[in-house]
C-alpha atoms as a PDB file:
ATOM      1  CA  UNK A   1      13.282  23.340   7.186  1.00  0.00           C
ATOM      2  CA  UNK A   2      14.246  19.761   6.038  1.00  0.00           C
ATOM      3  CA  UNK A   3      17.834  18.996   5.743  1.00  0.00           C
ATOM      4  CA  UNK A   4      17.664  17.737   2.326  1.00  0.00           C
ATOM      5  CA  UNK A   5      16.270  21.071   1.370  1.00  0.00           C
ATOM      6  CA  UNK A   6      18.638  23.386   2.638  1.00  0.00           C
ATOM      7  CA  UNK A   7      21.018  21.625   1.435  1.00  0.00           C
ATOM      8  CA  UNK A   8      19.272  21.672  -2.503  1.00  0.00           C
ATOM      9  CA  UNK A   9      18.623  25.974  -1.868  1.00  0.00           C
ATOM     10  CA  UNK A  10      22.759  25.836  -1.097  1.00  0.00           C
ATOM     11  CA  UNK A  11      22.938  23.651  -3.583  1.00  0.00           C
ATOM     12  CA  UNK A  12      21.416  25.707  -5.957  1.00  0.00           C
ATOM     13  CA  UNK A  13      23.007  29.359  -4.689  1.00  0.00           C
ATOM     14  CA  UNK A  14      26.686  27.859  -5.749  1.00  0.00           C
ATOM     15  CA  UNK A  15      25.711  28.384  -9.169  1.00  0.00           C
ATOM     16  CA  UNK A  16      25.801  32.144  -8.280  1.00  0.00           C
ATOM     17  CA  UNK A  17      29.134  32.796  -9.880  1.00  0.00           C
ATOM     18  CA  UNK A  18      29.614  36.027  -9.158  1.00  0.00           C
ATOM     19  CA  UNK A  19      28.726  35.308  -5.247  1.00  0.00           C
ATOM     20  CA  UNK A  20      31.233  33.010  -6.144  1.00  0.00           C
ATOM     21  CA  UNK A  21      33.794  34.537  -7.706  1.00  0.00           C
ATOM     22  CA  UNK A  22      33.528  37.300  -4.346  1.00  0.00           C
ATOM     23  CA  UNK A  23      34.590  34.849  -2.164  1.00  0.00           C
ATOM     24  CA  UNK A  24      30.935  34.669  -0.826  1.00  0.00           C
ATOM     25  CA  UNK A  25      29.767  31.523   1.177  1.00  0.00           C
ATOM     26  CA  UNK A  26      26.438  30.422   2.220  1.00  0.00           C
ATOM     27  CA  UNK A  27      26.438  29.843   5.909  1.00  0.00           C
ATOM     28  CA  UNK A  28      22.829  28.979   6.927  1.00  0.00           C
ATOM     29  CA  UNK A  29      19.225  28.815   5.070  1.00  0.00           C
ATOM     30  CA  UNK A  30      15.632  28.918   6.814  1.00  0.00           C
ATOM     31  CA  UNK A  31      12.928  29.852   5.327  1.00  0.00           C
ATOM     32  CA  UNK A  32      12.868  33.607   4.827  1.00  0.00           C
ATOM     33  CA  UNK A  33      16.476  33.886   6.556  1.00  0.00           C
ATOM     34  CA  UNK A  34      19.651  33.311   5.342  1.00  0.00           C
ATOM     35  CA  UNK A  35      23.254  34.348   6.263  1.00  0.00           C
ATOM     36  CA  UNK A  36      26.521  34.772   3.988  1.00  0.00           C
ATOM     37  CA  UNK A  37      30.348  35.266   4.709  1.00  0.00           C
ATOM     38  CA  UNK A  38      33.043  36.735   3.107  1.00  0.00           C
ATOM     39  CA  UNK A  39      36.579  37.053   3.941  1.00  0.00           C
ATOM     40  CA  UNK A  40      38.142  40.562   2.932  1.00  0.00           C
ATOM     41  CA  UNK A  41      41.014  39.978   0.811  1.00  0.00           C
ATOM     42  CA  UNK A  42      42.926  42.279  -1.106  1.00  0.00           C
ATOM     43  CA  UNK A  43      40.929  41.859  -4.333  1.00  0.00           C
ATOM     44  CA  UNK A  44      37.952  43.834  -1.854  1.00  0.00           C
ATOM     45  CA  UNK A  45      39.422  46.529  -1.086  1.00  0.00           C
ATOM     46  CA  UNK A  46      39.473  50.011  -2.506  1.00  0.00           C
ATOM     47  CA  UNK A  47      42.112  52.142  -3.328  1.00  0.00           C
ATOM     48  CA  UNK A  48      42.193  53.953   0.187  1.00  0.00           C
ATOM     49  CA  UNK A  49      42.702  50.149   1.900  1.00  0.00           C
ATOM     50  CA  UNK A  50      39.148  49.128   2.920  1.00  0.00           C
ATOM     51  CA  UNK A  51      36.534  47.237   1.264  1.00  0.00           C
ATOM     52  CA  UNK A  52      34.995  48.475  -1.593  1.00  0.00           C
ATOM     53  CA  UNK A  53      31.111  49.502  -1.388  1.00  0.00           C
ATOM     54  CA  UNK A  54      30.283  47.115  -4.020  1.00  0.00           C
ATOM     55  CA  UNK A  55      31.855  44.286  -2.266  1.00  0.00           C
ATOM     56  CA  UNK A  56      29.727  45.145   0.614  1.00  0.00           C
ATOM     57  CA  UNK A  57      26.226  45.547  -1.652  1.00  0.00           C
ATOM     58  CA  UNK A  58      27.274  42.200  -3.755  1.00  0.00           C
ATOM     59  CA  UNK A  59      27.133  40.424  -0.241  1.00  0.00           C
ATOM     60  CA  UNK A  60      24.563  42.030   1.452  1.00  0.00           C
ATOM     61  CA  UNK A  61      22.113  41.270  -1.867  1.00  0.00           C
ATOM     62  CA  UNK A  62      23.553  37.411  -2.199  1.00  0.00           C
ATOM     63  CA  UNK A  63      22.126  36.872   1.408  1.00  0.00           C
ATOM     64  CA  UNK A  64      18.631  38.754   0.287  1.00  0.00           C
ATOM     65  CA  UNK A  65      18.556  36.824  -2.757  1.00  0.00           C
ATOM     66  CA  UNK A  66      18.790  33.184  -0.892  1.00  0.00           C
ATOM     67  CA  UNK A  67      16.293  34.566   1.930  1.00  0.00           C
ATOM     68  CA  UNK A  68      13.588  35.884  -1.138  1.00  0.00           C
ATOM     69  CA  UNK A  69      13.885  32.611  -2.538  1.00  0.00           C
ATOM     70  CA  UNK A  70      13.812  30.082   0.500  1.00  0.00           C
ATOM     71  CA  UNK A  71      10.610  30.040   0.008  1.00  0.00           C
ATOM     72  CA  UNK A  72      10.382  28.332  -3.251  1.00  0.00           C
ATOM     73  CA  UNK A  73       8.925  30.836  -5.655  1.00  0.00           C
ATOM     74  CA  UNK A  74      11.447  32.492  -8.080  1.00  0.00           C
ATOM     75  CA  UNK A  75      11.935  35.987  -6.360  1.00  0.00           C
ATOM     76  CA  UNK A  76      13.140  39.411  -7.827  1.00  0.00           C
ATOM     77  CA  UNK A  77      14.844  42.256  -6.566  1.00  0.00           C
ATOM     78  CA  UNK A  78      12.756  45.360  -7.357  1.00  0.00           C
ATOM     79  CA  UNK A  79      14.188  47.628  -5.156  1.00  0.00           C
ATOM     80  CA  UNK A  80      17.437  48.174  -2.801  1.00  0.00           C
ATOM     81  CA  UNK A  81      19.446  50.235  -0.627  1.00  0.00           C
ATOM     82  CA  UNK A  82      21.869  50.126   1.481  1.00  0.00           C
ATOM     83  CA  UNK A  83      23.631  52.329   4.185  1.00  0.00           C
ATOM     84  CA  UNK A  84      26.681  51.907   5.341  1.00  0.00           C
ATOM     85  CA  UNK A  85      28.175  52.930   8.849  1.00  0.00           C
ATOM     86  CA  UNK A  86      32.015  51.751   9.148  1.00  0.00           C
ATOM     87  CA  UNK A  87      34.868  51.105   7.157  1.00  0.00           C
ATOM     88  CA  UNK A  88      36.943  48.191   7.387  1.00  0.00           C
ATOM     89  CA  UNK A  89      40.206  46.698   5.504  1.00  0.00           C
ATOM     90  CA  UNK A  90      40.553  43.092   7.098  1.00  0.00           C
ATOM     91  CA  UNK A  91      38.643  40.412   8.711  1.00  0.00           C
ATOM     92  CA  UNK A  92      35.169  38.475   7.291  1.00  0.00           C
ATOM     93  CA  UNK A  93      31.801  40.512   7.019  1.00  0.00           C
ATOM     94  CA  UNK A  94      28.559  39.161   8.200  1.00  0.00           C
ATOM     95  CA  UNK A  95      25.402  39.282   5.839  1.00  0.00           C
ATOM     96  CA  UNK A  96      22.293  38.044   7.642  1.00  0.00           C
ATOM     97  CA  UNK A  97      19.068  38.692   6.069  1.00  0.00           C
ATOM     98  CA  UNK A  98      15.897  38.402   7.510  1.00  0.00           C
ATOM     99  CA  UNK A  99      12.386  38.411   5.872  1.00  0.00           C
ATOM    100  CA  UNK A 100      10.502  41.413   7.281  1.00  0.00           C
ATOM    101  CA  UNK A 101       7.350  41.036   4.925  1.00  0.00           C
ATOM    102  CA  UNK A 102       5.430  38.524   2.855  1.00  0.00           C
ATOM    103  CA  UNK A 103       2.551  38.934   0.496  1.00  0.00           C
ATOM    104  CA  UNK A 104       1.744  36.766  -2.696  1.00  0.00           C
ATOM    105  CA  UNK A 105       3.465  38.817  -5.081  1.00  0.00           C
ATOM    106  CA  UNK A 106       5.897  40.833  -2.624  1.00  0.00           C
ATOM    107  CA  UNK A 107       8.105  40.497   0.165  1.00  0.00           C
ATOM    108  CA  UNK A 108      10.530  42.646   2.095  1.00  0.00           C
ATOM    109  CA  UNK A 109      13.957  42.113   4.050  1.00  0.00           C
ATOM    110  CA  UNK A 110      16.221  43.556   5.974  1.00  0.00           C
ATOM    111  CA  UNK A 111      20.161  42.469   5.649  1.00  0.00           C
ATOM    112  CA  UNK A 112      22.659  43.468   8.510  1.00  0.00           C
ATOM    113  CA  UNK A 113      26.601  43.489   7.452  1.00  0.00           C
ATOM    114  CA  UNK A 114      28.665  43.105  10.388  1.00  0.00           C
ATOM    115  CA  UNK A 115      32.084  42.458  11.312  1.00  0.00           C
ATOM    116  CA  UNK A 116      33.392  38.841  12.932  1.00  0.00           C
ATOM    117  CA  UNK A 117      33.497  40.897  16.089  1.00  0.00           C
ATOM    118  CA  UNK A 118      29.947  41.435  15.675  1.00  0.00           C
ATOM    119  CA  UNK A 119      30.395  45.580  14.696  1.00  0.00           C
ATOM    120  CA  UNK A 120      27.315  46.994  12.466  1.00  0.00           C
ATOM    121  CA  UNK A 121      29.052  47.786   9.332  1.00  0.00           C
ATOM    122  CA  UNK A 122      25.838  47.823   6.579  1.00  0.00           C
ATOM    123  CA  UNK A 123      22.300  47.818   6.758  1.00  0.00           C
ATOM    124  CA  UNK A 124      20.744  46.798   3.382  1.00  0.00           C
ATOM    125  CA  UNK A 125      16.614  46.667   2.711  1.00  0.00           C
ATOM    126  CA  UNK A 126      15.063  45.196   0.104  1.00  0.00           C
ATOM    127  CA  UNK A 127      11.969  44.530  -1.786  1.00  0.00           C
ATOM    128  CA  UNK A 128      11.164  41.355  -4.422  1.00  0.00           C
ATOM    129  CA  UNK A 129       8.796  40.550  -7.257  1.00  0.00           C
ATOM    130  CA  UNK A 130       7.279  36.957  -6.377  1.00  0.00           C
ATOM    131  CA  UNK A 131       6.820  35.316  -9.566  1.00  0.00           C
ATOM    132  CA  UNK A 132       4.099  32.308  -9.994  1.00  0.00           C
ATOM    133  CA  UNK A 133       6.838  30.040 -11.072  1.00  0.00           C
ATOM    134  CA  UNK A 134       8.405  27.863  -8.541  1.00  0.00           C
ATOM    135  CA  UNK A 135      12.463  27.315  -8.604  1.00  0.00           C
ATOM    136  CA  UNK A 136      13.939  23.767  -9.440  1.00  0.00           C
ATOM    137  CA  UNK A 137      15.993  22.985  -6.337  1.00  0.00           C
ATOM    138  CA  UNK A 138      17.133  19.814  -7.931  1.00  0.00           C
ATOM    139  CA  UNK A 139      18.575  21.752 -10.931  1.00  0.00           C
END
């Protein structure tokens, strides 16, 4: 992928507020690929002292949204779920979503949530509507 657009699909994905307002960053965009970071902070964290399921979801779908729509056409989520295997209270999670499964109206990834130490925390699969309309990278 061209520098100039990755940098327009980042671009673009900071106008995801509530990504935003998580403390979610965009680390790296291919096509069909992209990876997101967040470092835990309090505001994560549930009321037994690790990071809420939400918080894990919200990341783990910001990656899958970015990697659904790398591709240029507007993409939807139709379907997700998510597993989770660990806890955790500190540190920065790890989304990296890859695309699994392309069609002209559907496509399918998989999104791992790990730990900075590289620990399997999440697995996340989802599935999008392709729409005919293309997204405005420049907007």
């Amino acid at each position: 992928m061209e520098k100039s657009l990755q940098d327009k699909i980042c671009k673009k994905f900071e106008k995801d507020l509530f990504a935003k307002s998580s403390g979610i960053e965009l680390s790296e965009v291919l096509p069909g690929y992209a990876k997101a970071v967040m470092k835990i902070t309090e505001n994560h964290l549930n009321a037994v002292g690790v990071v809420q399921g939400g918080a894990i979801f919200t990341l783990a779908d910001f990656a899958f949204a970015v990697a659904s729509n790398s591709r240029g056409k507007i993409a939807l989520a139709i379907d997700a779920e998510i597993s989770f295997f660990k806890s955790v209270g500190r540190g920065t999670l790890t989304a990296e979503a890859r695309e699994i499964s392309l069609h002209n109206k559907l496509g399918t990834y998989v999104i791992d949530v790990s730990t900075e130490n590289g620990e399997l925390i999440a697995h996340f699969k989802g599935t999008v509507y392709r729409k005919s309309e293309n997204i405005d990278f420049n907007n």
